[in-house]
C-alpha atoms as a PDB file:
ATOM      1  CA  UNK A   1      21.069   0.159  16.039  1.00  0.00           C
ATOM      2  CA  UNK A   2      17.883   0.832  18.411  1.00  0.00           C
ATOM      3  CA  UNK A   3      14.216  -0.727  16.781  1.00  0.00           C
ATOM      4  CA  UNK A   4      12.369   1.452  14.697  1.00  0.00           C
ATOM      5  CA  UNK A   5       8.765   1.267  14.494  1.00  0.00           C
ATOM      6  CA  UNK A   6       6.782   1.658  10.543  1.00  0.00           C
ATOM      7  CA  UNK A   7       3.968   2.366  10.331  1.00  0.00           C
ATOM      8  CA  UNK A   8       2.029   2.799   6.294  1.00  0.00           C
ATOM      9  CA  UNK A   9      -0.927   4.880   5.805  1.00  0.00           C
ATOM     10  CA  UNK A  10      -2.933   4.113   2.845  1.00  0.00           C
ATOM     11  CA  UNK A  11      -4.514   7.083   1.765  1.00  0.00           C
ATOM     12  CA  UNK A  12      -6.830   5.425  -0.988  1.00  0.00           C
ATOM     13  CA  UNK A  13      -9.757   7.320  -1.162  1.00  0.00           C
ATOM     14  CA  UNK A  14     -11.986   3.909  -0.680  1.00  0.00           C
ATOM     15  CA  UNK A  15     -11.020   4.224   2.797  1.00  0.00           C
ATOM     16  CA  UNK A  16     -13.195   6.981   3.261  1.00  0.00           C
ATOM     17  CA  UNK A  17     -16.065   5.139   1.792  1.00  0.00           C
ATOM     18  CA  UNK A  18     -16.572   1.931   3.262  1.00  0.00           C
ATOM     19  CA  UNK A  19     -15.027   0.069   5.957  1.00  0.00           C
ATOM     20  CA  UNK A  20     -14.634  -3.460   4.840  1.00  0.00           C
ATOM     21  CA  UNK A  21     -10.898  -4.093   4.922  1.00  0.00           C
ATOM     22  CA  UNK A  22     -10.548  -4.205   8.833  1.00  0.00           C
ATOM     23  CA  UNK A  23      -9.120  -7.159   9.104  1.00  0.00           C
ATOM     24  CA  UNK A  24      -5.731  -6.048   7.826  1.00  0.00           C
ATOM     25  CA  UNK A  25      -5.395  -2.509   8.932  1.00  0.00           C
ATOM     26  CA  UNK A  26      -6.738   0.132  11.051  1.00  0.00           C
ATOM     27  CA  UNK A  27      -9.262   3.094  10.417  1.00  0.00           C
ATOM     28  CA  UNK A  28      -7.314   6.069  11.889  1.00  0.00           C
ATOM     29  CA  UNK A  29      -9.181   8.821  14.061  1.00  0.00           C
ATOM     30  CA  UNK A  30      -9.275  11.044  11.051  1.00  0.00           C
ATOM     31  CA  UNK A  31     -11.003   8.862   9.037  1.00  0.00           C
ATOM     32  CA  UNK A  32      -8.935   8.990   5.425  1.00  0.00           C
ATOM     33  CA  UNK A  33      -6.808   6.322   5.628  1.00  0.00           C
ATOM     34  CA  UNK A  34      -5.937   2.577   7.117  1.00  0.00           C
ATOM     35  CA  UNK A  35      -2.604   2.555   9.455  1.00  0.00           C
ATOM     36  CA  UNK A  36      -0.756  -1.179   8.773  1.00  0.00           C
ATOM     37  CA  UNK A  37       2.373  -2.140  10.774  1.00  0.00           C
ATOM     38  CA  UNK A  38       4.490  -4.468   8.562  1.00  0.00           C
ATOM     39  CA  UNK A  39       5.056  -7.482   9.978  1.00  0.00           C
ATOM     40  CA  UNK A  40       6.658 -11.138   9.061  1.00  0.00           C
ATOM     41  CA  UNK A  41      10.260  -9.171   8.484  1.00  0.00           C
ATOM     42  CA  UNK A  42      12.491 -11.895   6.786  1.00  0.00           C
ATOM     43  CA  UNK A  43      15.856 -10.190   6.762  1.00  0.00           C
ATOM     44  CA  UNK A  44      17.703  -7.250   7.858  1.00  0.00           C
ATOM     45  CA  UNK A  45      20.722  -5.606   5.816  1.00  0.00           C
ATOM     46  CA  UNK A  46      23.746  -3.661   7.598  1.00  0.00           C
ATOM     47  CA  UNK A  47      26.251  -2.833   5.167  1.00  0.00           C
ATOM     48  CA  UNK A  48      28.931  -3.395   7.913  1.00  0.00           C
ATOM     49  CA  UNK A  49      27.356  -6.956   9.416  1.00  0.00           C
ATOM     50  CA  UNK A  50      27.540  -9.911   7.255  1.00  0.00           C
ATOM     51  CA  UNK A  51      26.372 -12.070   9.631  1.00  0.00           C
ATOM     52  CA  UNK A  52      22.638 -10.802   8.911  1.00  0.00           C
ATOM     53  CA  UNK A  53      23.139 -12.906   6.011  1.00  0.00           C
ATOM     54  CA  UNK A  54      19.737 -15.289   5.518  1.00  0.00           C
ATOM     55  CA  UNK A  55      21.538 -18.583   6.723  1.00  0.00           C
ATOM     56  CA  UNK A  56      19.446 -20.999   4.810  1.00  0.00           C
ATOM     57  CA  UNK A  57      17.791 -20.750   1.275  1.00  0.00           C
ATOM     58  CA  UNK A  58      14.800 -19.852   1.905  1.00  0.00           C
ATOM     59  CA  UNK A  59      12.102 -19.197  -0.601  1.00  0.00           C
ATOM     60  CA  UNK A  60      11.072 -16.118  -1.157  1.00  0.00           C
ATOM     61  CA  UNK A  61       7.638 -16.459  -2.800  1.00  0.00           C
ATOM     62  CA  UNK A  62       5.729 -15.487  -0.026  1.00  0.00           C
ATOM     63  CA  UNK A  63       7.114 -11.559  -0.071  1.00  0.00           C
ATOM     64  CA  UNK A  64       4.841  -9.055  -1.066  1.00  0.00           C
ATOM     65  CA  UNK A  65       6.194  -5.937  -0.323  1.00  0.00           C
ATOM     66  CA  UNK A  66       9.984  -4.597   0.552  1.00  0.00           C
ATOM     67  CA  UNK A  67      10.590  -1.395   2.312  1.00  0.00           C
ATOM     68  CA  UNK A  68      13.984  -0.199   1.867  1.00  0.00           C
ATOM     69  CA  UNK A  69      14.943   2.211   4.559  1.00  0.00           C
ATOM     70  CA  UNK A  70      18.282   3.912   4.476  1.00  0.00           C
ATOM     71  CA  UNK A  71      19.743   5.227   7.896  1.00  0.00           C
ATOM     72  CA  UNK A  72      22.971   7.235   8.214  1.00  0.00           C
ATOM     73  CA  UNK A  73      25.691   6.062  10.587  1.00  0.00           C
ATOM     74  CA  UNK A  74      24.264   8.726  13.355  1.00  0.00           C
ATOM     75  CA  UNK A  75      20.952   7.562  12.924  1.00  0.00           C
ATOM     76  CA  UNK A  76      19.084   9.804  10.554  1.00  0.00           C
ATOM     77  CA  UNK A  77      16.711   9.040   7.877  1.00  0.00           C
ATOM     78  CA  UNK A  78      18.732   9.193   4.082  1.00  0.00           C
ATOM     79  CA  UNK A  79      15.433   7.278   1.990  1.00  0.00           C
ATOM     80  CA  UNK A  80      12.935   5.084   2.133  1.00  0.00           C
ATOM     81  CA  UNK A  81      12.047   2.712  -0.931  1.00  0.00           C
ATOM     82  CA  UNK A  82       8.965   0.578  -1.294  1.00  0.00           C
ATOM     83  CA  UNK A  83       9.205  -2.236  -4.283  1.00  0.00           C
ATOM     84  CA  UNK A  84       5.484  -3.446  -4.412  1.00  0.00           C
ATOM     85  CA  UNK A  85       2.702  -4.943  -6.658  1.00  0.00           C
ATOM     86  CA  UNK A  86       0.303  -3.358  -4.220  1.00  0.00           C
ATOM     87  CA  UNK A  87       1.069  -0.119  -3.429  1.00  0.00           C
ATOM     88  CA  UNK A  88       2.629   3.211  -4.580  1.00  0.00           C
ATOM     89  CA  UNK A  89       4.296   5.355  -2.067  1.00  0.00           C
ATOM     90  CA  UNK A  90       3.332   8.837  -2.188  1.00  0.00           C
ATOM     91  CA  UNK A  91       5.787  10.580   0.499  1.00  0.00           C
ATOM     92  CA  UNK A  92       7.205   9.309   3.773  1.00  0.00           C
ATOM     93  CA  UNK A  93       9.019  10.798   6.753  1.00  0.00           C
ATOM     94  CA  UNK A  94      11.380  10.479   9.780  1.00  0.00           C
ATOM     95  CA  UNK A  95      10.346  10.794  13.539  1.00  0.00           C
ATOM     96  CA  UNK A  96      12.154  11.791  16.287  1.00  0.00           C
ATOM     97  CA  UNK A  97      12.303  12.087  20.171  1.00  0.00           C
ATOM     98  CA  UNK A  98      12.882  15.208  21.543  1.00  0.00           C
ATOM     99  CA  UNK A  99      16.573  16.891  20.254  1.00  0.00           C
ATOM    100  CA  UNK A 100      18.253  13.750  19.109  1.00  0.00           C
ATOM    101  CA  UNK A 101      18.758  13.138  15.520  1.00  0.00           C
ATOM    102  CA  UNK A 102      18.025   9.679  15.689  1.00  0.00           C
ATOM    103  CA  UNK A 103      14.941   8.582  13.778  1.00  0.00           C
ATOM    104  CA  UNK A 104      12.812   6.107  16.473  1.00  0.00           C
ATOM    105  CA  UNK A 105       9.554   5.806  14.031  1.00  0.00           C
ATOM    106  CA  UNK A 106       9.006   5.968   9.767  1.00  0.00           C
ATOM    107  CA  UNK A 107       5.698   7.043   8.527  1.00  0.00           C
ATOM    108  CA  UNK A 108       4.919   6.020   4.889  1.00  0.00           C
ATOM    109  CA  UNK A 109       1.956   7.711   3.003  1.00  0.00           C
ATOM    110  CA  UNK A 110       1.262   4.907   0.403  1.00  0.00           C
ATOM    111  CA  UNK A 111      -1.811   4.610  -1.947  1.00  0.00           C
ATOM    112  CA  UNK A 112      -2.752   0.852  -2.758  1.00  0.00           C
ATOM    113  CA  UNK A 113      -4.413  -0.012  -6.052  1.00  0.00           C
ATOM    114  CA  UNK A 114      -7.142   2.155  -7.270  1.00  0.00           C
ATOM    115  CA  UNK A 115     -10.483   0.460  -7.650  1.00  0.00           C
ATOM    116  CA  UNK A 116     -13.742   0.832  -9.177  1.00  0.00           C
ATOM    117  CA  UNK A 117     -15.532   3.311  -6.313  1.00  0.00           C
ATOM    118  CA  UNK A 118     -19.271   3.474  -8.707  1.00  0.00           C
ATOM    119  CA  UNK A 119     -20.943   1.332  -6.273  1.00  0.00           C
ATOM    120  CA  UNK A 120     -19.695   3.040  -3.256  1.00  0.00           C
ATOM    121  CA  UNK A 121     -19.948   6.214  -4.558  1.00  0.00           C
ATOM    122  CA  UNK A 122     -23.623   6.031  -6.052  1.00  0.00           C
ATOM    123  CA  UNK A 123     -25.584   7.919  -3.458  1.00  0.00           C
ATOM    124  CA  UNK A 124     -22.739  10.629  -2.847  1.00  0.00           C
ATOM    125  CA  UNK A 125     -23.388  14.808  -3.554  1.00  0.00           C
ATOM    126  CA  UNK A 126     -21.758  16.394  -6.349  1.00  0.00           C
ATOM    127  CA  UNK A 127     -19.476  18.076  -4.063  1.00  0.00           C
ATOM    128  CA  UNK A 128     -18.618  14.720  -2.346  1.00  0.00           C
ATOM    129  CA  UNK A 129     -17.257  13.395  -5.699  1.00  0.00           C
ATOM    130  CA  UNK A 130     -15.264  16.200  -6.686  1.00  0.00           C
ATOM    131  CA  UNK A 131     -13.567  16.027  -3.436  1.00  0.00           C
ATOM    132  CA  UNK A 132     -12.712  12.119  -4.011  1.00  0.00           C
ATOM    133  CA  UNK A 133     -11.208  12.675  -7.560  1.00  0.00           C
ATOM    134  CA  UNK A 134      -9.525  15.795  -6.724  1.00  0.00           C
ATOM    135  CA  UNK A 135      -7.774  13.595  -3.914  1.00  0.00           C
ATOM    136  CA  UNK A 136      -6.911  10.871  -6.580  1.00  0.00           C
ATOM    137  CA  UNK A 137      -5.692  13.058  -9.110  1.00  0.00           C
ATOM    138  CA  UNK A 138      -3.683  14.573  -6.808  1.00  0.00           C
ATOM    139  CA  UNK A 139      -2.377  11.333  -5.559  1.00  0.00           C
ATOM    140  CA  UNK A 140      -1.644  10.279  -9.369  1.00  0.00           C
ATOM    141  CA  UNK A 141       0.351  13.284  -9.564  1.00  0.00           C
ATOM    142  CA  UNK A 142       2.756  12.627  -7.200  1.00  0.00           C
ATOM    143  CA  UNK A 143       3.192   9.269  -8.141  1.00  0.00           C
ATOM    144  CA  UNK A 144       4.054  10.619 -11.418  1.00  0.00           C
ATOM    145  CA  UNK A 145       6.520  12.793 -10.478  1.00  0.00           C
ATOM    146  CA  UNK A 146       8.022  10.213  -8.908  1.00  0.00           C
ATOM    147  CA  UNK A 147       8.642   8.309 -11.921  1.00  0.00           C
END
């Protein structure tokens, strides 16, 4: 199996609003969301390898999030699954190179945890706001229908 590169967009509307998460992710060129790249991977599953078994017991306290991805045996994209406190994924896809079915890269549209936006949102229009909650009403849809 060839690497895959994941990348997770969170498109929580306080992304458009202020700019003081940085540290963890990236503002990307179009300005609604942070791009992470998960990092500190602890194991890897292959239904046909056991010996991607964890080899010690480790402890697992320190995992916050698990993406799940399912791959066929030719290399295409079956599901993804995120288990997290954090976040709620809203869609995600498969991308490939050129004619080959092979997925090389998963995007994951995610929405972390809603927060109180009254004192970034103070000084906004009318029209401004709408916008916002329309977006996160929208976003609460999905991840009711996902349910």
């Amino acid at each position: 199996m060839h690497p895959l590169t994941i990348t997770v967009y969170d498109r929580n509307v306080r992304h458009m609003l202020s700019d003081d998460n940085q540290s963890s992710s990236h503002h990307t060129p179009d300005g609604n969301s942070h791009a992470m790249f998960p990092t500190n991977i602890k194991y890897v599953f292959e239904d046909d390898d056991t010996s991607l078994a964890p080899t010690e017991s480790e402890n697992d306290d320190g995992i916050e999030n698990m993406i799940i991805v399912n791959l066929e045996e030719s290399g295409t994209l079956s599901g993804v699954e995120l288990i997290s406190d954090q976040f709620e994924m809203l869609s995600y896809k498969g991308v490939t190179s050129g004619n080959d079915p092979m997925v090389d890269d998963v995007e994951l549209e995610v929405v972390s945890q809603f927060t109180d936006l009254s004192n970034l949102v103070h000084d906004l229009p009318l029209d401004e706001l709408i916008r916002l909650y329309v977006i996160q009403n929208e976003q609460m849809q999905t991840i009711s229908n996902s349910m």
